[in-house]
C-alpha atoms as a PDB file:
ATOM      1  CA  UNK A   1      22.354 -12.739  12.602  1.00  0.00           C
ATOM      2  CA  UNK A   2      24.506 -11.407  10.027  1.00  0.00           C
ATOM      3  CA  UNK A   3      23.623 -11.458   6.608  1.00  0.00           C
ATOM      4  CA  UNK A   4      26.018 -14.220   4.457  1.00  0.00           C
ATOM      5  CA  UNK A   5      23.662 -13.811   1.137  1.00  0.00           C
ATOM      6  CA  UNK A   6      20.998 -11.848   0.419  1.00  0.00           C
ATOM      7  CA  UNK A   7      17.247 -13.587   1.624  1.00  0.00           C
ATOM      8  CA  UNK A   8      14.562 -12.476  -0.847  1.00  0.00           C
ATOM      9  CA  UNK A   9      11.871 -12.302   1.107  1.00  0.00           C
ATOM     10  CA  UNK A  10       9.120 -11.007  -1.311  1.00  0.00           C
ATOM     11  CA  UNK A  11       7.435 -14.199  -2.413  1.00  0.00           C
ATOM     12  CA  UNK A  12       5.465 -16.573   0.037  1.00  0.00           C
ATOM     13  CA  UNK A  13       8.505 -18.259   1.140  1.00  0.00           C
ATOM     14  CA  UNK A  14      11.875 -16.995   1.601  1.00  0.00           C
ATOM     15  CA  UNK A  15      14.506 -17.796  -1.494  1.00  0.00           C
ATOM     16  CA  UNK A  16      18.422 -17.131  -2.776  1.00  0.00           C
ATOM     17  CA  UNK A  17      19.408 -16.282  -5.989  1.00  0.00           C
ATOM     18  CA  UNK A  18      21.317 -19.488  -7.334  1.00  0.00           C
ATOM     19  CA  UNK A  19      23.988 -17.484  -8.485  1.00  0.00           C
ATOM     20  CA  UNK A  20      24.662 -15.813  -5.705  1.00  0.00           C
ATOM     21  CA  UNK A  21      25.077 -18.904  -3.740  1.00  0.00           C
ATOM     22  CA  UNK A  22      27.105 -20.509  -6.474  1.00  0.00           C
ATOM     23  CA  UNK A  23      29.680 -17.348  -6.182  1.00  0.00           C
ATOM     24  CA  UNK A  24      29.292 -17.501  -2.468  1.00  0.00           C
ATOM     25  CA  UNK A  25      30.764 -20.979  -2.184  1.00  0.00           C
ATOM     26  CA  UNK A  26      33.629 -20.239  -4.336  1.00  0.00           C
ATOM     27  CA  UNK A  27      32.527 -22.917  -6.416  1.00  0.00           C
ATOM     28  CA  UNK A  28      34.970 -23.254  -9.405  1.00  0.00           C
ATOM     29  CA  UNK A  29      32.621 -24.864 -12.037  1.00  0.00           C
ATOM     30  CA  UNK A  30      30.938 -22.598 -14.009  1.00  0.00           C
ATOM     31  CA  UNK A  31      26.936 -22.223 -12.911  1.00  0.00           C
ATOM     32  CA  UNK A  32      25.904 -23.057 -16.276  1.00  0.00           C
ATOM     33  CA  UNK A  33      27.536 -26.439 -15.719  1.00  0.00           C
ATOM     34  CA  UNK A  34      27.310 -26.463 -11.873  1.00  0.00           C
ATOM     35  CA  UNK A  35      23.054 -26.035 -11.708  1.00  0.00           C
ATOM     36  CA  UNK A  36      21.986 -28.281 -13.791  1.00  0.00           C
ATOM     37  CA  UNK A  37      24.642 -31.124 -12.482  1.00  0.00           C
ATOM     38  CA  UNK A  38      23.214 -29.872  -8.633  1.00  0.00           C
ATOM     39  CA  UNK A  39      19.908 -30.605  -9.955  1.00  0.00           C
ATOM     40  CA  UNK A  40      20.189 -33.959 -10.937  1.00  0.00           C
ATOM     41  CA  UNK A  41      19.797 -34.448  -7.248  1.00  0.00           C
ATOM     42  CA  UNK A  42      15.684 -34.518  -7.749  1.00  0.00           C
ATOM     43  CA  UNK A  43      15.453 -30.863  -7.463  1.00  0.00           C
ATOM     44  CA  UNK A  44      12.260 -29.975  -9.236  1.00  0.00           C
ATOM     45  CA  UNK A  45      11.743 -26.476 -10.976  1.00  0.00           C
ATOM     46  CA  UNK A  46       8.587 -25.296  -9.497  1.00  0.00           C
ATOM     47  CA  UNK A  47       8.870 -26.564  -6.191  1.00  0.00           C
ATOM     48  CA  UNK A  48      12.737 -26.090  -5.585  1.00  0.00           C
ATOM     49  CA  UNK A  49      12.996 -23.332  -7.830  1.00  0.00           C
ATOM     50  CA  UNK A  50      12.345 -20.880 -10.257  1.00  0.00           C
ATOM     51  CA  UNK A  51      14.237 -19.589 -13.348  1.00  0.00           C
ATOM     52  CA  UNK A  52      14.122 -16.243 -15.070  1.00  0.00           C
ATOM     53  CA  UNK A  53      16.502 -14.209 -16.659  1.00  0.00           C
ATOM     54  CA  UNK A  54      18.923 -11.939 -14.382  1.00  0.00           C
ATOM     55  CA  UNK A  55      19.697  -8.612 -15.436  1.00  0.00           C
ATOM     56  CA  UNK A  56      22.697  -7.726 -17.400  1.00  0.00           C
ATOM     57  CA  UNK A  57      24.284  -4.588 -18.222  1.00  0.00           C
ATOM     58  CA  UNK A  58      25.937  -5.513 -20.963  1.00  0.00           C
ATOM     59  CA  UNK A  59      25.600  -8.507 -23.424  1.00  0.00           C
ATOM     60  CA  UNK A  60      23.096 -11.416 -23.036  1.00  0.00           C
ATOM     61  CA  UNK A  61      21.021 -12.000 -19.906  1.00  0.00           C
ATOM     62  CA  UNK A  62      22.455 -14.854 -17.890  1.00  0.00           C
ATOM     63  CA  UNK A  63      19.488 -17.272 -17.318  1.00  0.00           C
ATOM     64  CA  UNK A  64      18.964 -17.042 -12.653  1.00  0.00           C
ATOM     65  CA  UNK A  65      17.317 -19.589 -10.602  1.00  0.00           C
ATOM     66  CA  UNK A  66      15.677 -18.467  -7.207  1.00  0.00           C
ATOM     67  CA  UNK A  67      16.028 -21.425  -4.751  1.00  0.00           C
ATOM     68  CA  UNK A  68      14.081 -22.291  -1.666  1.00  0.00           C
ATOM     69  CA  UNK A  69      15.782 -22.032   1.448  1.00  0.00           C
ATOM     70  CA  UNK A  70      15.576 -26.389   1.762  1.00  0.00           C
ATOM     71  CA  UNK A  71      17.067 -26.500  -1.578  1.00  0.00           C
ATOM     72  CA  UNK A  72      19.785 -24.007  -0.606  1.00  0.00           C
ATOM     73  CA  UNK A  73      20.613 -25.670   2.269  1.00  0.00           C
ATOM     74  CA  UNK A  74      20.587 -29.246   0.348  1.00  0.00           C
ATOM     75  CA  UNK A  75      22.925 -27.522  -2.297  1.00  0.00           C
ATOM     76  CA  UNK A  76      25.366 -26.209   0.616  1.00  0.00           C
ATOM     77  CA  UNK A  77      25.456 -29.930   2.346  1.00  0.00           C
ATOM     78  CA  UNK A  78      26.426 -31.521  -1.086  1.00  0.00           C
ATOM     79  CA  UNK A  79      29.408 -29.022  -1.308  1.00  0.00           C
ATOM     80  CA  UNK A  80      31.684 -30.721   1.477  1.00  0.00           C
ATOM     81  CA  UNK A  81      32.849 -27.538   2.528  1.00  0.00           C
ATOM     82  CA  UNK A  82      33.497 -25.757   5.177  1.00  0.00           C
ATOM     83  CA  UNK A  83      31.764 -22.655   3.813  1.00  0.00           C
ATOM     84  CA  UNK A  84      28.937 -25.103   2.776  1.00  0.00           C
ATOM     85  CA  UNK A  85      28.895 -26.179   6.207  1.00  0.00           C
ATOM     86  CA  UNK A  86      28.540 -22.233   7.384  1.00  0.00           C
ATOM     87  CA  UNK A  87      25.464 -20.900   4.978  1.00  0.00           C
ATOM     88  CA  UNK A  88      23.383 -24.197   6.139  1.00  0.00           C
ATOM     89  CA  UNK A  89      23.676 -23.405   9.234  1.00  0.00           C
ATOM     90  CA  UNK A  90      22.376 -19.498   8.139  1.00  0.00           C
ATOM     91  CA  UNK A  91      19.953 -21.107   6.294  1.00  0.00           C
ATOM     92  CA  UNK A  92      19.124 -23.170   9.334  1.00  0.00           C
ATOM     93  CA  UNK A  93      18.230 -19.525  10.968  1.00  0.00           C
ATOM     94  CA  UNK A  94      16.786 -18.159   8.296  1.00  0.00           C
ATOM     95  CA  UNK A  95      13.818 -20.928   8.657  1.00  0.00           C
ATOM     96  CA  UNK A  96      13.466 -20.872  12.067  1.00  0.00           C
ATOM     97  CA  UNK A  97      13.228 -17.392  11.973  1.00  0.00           C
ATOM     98  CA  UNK A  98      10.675 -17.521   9.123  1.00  0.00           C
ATOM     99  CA  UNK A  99       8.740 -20.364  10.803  1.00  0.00           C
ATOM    100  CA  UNK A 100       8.537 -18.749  14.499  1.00  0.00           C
ATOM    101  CA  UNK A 101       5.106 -18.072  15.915  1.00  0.00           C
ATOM    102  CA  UNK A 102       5.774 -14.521  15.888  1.00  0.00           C
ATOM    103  CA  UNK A 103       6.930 -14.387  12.334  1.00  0.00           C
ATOM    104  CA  UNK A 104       3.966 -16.566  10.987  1.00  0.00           C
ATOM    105  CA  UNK A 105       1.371 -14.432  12.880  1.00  0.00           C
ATOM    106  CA  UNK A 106       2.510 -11.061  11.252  1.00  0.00           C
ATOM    107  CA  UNK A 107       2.481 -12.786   8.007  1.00  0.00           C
ATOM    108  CA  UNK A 108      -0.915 -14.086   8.631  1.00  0.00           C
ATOM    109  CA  UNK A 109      -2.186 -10.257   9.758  1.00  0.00           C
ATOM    110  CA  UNK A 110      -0.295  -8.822   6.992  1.00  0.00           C
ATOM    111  CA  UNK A 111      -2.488 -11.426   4.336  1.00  0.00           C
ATOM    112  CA  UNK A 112      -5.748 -10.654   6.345  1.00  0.00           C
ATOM    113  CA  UNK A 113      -5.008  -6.683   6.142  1.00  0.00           C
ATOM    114  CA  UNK A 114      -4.295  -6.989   2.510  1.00  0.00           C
ATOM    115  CA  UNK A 115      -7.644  -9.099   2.234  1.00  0.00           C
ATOM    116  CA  UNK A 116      -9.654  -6.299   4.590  1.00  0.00           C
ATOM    117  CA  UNK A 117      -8.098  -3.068   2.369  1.00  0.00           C
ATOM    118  CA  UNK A 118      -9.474  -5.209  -0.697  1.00  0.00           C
ATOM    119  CA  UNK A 119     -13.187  -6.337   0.874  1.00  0.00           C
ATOM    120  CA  UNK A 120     -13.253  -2.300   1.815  1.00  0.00           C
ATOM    121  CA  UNK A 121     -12.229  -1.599  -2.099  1.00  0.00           C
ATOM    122  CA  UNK A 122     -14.997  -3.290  -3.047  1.00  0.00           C
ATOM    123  CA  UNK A 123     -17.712  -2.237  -0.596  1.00  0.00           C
ATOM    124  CA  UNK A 124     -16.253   1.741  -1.573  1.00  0.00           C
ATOM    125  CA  UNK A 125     -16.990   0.085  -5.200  1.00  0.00           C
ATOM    126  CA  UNK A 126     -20.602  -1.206  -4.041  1.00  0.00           C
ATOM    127  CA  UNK A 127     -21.909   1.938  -2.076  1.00  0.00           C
ATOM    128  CA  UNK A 128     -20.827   3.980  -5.330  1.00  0.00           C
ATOM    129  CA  UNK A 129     -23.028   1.659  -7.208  1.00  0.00           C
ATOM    130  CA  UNK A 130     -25.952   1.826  -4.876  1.00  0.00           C
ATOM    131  CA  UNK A 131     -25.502   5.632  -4.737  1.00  0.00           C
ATOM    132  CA  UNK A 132     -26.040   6.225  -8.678  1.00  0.00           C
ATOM    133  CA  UNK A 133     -28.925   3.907  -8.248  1.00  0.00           C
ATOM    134  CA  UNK A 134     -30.616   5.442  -6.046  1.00  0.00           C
ATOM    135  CA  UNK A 135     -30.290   8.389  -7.595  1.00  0.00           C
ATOM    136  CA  UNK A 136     -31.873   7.210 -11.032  1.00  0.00           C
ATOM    137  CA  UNK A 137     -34.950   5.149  -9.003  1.00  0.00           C
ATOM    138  CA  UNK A 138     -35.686   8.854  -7.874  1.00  0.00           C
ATOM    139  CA  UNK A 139     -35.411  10.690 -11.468  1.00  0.00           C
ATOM    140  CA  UNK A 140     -37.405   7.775 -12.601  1.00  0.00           C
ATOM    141  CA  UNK A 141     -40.174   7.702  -9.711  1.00  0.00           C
ATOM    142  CA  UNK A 142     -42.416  10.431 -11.444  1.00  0.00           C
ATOM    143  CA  UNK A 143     -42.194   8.814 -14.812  1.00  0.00           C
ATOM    144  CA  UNK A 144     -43.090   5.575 -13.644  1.00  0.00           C
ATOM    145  CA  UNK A 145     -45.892   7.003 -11.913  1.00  0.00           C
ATOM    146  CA  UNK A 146     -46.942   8.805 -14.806  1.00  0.00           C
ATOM    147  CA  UNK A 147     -46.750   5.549 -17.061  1.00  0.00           C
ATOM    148  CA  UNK A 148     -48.699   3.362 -14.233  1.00  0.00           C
ATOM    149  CA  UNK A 149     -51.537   6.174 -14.505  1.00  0.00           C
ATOM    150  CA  UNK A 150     -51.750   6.127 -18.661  1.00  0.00           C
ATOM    151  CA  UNK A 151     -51.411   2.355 -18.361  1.00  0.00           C
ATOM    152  CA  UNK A 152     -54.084   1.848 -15.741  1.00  0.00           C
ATOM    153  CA  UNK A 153     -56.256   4.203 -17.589  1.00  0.00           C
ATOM    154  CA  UNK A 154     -59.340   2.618 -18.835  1.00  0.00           C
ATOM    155  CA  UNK A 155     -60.128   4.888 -21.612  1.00  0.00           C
ATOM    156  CA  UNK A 156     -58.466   5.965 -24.401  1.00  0.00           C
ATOM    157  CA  UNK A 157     -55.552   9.124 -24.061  1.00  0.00           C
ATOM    158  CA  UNK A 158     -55.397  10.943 -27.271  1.00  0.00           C
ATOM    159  CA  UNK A 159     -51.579  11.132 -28.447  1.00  0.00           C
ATOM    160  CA  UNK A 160     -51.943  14.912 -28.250  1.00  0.00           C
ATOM    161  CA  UNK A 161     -52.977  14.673 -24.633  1.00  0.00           C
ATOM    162  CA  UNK A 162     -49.527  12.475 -24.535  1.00  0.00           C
ATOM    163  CA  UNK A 163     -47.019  14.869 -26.651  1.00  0.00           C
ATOM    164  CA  UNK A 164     -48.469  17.857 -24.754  1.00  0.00           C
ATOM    165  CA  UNK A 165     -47.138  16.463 -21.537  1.00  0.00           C
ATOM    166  CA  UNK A 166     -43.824  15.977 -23.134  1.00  0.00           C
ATOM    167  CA  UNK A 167     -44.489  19.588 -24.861  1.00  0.00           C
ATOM    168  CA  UNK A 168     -44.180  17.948 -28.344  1.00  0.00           C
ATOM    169  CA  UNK A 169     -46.766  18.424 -31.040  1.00  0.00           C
ATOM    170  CA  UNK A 170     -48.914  15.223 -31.556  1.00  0.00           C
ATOM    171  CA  UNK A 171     -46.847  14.604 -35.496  1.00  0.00           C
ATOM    172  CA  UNK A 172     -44.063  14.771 -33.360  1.00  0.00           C
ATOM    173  CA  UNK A 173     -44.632  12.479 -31.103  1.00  0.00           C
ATOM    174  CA  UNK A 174     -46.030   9.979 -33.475  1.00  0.00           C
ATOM    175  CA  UNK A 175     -42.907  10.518 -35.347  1.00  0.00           C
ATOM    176  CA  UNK A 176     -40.620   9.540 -32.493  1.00  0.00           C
ATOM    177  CA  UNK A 177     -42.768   6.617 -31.583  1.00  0.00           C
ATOM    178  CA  UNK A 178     -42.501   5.364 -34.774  1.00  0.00           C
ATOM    179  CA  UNK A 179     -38.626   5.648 -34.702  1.00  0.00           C
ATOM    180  CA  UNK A 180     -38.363   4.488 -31.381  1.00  0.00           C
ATOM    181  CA  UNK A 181     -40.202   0.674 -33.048  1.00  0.00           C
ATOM    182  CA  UNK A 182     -43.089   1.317 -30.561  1.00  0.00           C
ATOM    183  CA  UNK A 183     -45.346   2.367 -33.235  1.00  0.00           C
ATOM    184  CA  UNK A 184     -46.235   1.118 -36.819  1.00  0.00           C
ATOM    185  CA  UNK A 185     -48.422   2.242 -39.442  1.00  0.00           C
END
């Protein structure tokens, strides 16, 4: 199949730039005039279409429209032409093409490989997470331990007892306690 206009292919359905079909039909009205009388057919931007501004190397951007393959080949019936008559028939292609089992099935693989390379993102993510975690429940397993036997204690510790463990004097201890809102006077 030979290429008449450029198919972007990108989005989740092939399109045409409107412009591009508008210059491709020799159509003598300008497209500024041309598009908007076109639709005035019940094409509806959003479904038919899109609009954005095209790229210009010199002045003003030129506002673009990128039309659906059924809207393109609406646009080319309405023309009356025998070139008209030619790129609906390519756009005839074009969607059978698109719609084949074969083409639906590696667009289908394609989305669930995209979906798999993101679930394994996130389970790389996860793992990380549960790495560092387990890694501070084991730095933290002796204090714990050490705070379940002072808690479970039924006598009294002295604070000096306490500091000396951390190898702080017992002013200094009371000190950070105090700073730390645990202790008051």
């Amino acid at each position: 199949m030979t290429d008449l206009i450029k198919v972007n292919f990108d989005s989740d359905r092939p399109t045409v730039s409107g412009r591009d079909l508008h210059a491709a039909l020799e159509i003598k009205t300008a497209y500024k005039d041309w598009f908007p009388r076109m639709c005035d057919y019940g094409f509806a931007e959003g479904a038919d279409f899109s609009s954005f501004m095209s790229e210009n190397t010199g002045g003003r951007p030129a506002v673009d429209h990128q039309l659906t393959i059924a809207m393109a080949k609406e646009l080319c019936m309405i023309q009356r032409s025998e070139k008209g008559r030619k790129f609906r028939q390519y756009f005839i292609k074009i969607e059978e093409a698109w719609n084949s089992p074969e083409s639906v099935m590696a667009r289908a693989l394609q989305f669930a490989n995209e979906q798999l390379v993101l679930v394994q993102k996130q389970n790389r993510k996860l793992l990380e997470t549960v790495a560092v975690q387990n890694q501070q429940i084991t730095e933290m397993k002796p204090k714990a331990s050490y705070c379940d036997v002072v808690l479970n204690c039924k006598d009294l510790v002295a604070i000096s007892v306490i500091a000396k463990e951390y190898g702080w004097t017992a002013n200094r201890m009371n000190q950070y306690l105090h700073e730390k809102g645990i202790q008051f006077k």
